[in-house]
C-alpha atoms as a PDB file:
ATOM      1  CA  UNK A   1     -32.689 -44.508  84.573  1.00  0.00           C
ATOM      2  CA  UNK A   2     -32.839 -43.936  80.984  1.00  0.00           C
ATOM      3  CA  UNK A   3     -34.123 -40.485  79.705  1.00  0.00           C
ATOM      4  CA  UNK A   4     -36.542 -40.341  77.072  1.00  0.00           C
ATOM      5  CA  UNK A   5     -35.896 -38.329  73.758  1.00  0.00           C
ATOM      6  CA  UNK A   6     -38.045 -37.441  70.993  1.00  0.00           C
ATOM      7  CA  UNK A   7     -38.023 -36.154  67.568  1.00  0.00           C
ATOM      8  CA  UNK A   8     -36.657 -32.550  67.778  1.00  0.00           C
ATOM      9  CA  UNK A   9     -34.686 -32.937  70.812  1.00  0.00           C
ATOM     10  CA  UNK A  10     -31.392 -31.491  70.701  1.00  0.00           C
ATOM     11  CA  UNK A  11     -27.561 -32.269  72.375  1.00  0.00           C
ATOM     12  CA  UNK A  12     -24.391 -29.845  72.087  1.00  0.00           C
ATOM     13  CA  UNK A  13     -20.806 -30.823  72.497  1.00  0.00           C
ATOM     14  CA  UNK A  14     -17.944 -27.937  71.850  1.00  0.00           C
ATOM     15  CA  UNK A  15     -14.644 -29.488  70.430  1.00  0.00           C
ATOM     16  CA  UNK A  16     -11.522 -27.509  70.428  1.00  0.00           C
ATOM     17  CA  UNK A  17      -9.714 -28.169  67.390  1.00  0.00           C
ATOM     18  CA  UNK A  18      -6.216 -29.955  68.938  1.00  0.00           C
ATOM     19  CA  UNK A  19      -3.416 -30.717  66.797  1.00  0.00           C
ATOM     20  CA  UNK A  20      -4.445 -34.581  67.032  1.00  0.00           C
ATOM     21  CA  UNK A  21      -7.242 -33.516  65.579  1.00  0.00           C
ATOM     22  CA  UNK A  22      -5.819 -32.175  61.682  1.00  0.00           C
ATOM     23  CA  UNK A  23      -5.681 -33.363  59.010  1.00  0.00           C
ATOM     24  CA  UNK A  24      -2.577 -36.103  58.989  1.00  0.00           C
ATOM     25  CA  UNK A  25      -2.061 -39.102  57.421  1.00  0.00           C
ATOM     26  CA  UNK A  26       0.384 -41.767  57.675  1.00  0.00           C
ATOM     27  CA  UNK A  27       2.831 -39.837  54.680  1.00  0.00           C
ATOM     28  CA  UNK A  28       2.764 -37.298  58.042  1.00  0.00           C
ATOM     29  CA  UNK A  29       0.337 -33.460  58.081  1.00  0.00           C
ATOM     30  CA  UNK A  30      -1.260 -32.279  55.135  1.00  0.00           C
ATOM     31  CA  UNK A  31      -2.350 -29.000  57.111  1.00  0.00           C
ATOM     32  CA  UNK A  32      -3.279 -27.669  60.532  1.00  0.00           C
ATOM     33  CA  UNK A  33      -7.099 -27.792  60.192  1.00  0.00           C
ATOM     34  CA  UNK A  34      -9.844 -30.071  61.599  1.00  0.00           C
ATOM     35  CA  UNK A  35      -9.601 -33.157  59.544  1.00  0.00           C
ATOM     36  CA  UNK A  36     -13.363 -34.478  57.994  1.00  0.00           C
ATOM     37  CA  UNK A  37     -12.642 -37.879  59.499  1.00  0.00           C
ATOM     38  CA  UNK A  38     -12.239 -35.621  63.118  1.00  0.00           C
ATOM     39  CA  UNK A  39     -15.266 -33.861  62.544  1.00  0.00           C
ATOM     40  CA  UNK A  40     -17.002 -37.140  61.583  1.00  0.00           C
ATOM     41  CA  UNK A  41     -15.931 -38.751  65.082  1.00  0.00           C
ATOM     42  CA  UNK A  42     -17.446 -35.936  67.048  1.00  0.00           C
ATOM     43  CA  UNK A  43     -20.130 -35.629  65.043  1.00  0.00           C
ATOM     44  CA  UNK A  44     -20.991 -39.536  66.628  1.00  0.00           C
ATOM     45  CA  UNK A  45     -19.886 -38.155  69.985  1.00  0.00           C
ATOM     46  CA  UNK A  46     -22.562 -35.223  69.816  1.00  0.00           C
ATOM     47  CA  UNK A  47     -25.240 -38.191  68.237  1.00  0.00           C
ATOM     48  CA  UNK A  48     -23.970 -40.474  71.301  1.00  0.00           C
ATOM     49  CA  UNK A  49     -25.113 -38.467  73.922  1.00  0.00           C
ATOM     50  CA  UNK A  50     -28.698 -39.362  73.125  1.00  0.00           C
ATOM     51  CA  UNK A  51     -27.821 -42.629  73.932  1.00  0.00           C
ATOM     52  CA  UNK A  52     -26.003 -42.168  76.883  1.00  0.00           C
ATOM     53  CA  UNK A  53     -29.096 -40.643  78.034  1.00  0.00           C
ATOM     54  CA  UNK A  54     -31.183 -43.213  76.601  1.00  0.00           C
ATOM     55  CA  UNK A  55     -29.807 -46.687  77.475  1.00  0.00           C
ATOM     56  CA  UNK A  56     -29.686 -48.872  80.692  1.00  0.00           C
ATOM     57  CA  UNK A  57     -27.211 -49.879  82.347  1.00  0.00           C
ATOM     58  CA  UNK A  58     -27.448 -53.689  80.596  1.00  0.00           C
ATOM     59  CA  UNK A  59     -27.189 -51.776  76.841  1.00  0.00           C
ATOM     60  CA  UNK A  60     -24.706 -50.030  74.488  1.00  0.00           C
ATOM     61  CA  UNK A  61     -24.984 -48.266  71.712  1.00  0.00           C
ATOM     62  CA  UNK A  62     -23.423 -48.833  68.097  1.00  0.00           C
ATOM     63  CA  UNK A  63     -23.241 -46.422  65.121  1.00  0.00           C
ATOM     64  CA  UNK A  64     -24.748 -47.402  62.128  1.00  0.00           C
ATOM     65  CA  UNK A  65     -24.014 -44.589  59.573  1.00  0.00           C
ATOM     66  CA  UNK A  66     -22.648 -41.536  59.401  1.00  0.00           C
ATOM     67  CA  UNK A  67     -22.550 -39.064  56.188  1.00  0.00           C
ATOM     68  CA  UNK A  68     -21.063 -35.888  56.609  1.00  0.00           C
ATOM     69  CA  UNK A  69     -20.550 -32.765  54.314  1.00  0.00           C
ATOM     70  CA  UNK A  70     -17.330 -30.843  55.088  1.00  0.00           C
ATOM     71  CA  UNK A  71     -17.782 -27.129  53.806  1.00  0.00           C
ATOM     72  CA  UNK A  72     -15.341 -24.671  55.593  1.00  0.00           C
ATOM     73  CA  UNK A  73     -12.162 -25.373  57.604  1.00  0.00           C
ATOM     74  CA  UNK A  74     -11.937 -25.011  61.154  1.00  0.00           C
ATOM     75  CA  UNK A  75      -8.310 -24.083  62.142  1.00  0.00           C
ATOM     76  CA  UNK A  76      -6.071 -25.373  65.313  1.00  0.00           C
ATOM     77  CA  UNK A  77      -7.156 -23.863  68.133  1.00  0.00           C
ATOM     78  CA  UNK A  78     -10.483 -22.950  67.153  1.00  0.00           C
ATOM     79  CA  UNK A  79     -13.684 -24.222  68.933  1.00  0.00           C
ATOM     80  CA  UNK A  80     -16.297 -25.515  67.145  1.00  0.00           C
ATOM     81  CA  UNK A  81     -19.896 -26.062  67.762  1.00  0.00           C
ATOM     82  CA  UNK A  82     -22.231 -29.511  67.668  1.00  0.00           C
ATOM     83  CA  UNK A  83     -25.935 -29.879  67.313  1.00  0.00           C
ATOM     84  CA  UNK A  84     -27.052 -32.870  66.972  1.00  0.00           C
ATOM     85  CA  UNK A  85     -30.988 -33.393  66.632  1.00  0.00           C
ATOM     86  CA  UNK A  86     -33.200 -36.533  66.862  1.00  0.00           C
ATOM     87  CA  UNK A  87     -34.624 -36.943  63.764  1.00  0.00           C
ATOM     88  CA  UNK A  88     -36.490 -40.350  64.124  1.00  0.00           C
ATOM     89  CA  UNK A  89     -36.297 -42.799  66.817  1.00  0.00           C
ATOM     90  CA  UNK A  90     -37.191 -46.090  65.251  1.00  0.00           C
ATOM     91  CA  UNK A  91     -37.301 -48.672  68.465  1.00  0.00           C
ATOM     92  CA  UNK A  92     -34.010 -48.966  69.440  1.00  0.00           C
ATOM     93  CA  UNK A  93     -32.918 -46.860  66.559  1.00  0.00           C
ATOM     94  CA  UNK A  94     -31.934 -43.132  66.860  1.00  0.00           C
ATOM     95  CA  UNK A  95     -31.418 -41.363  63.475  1.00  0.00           C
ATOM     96  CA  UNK A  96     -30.126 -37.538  64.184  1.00  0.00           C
ATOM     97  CA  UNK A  97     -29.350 -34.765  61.887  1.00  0.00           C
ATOM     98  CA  UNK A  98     -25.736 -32.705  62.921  1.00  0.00           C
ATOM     99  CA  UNK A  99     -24.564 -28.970  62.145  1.00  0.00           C
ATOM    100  CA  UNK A 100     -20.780 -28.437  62.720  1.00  0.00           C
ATOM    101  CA  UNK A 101     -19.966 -24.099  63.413  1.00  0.00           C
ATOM    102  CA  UNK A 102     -17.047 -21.788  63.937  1.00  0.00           C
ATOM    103  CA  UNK A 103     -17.515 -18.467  65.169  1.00  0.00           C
ATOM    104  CA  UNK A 104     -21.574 -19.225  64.052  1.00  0.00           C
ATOM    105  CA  UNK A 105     -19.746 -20.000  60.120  1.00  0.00           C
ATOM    106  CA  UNK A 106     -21.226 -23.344  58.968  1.00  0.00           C
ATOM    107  CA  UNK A 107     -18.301 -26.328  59.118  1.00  0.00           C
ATOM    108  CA  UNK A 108     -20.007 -29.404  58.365  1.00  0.00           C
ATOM    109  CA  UNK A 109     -23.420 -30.891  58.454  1.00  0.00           C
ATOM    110  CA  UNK A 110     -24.570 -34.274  57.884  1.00  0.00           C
ATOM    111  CA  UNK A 111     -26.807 -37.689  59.672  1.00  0.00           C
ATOM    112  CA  UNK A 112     -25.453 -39.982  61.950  1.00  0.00           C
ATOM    113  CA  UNK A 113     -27.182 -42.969  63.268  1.00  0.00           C
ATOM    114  CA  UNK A 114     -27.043 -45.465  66.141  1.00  0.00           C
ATOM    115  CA  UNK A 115     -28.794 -48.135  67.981  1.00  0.00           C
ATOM    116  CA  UNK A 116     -29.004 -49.463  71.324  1.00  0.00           C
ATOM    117  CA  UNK A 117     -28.969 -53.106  71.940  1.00  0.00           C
ATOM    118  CA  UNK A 118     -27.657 -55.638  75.083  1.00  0.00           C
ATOM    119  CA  UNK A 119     -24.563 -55.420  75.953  1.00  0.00           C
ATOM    120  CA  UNK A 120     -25.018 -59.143  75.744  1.00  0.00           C
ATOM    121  CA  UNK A 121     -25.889 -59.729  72.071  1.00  0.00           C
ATOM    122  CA  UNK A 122     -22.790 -56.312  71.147  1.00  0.00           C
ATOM    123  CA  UNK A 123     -20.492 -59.415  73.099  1.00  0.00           C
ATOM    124  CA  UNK A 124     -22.177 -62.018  71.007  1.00  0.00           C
ATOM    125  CA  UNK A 125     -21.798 -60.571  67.858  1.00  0.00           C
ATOM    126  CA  UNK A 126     -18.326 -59.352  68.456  1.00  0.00           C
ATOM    127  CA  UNK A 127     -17.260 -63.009  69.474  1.00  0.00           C
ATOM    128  CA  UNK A 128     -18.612 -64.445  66.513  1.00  0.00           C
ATOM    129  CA  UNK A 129     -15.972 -61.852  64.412  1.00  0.00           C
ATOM    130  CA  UNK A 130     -13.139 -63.575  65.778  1.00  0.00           C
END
């Protein structure tokens, strides 16, 4: 049964920075700290479980923007800390604001946003792409 949220509401998630997660590209490593695109998929993660708690079992949920400011490095092995917190929930529309820490040191911080629709139309519209 899904779980209301509300502005203000809050979710945590704890990554610990692997070596999957550093910067690379495909010219190989450029160095052994938590990449921005890494921090930007977690980031989602941390936003997603608002959903999770929010959708039935006939719904998924979609991202539809992320922006995300990188400010300190996080190195291998370190753990760093999500918040994610609702900022607006427009209908089926769940805007959230995100802080990123290390050892309580500010890593990133940005918005993320997702919606919710039927798993139906997601099918639909993914179809049509092809």
């Amino acid at each position: 049964m899904p779980i209301p949220v509300k502005p203000g509401d809050e979710r945590r998630f704890s990554r610990l920075v692997r070596p999957e997660d550093c910067a690379a590209f495909d010219s190989g490593s450029v160095h052994p700290v938590y990449a921005t695109f890494a921090l930007a998929r977690d980031a989602e993660w941390c936003g997603r479980l608002f959903v999770l708690d929010m959708k039935s079992d006939e719904e998924e949920g979609i991202g539809t923007m992320i922006s995300i400011e990188h400010l300190s490095p996080a190195p291998e092995g370190s753990t760093v800390d999500f918040i994610s917190i609702a900022e607006s929930i427009n209908g089926h529309e769940i805007i959230c604001t995100f802080e990123a820490r290390c050892n309580g040191r500010l890593v990133a911080k940005g918005r993320q946003g997702q919606k919710i629709l039927k798993k139906e139309k997601l099918e639909r519209m993914f179809q049509s792409l092809q």
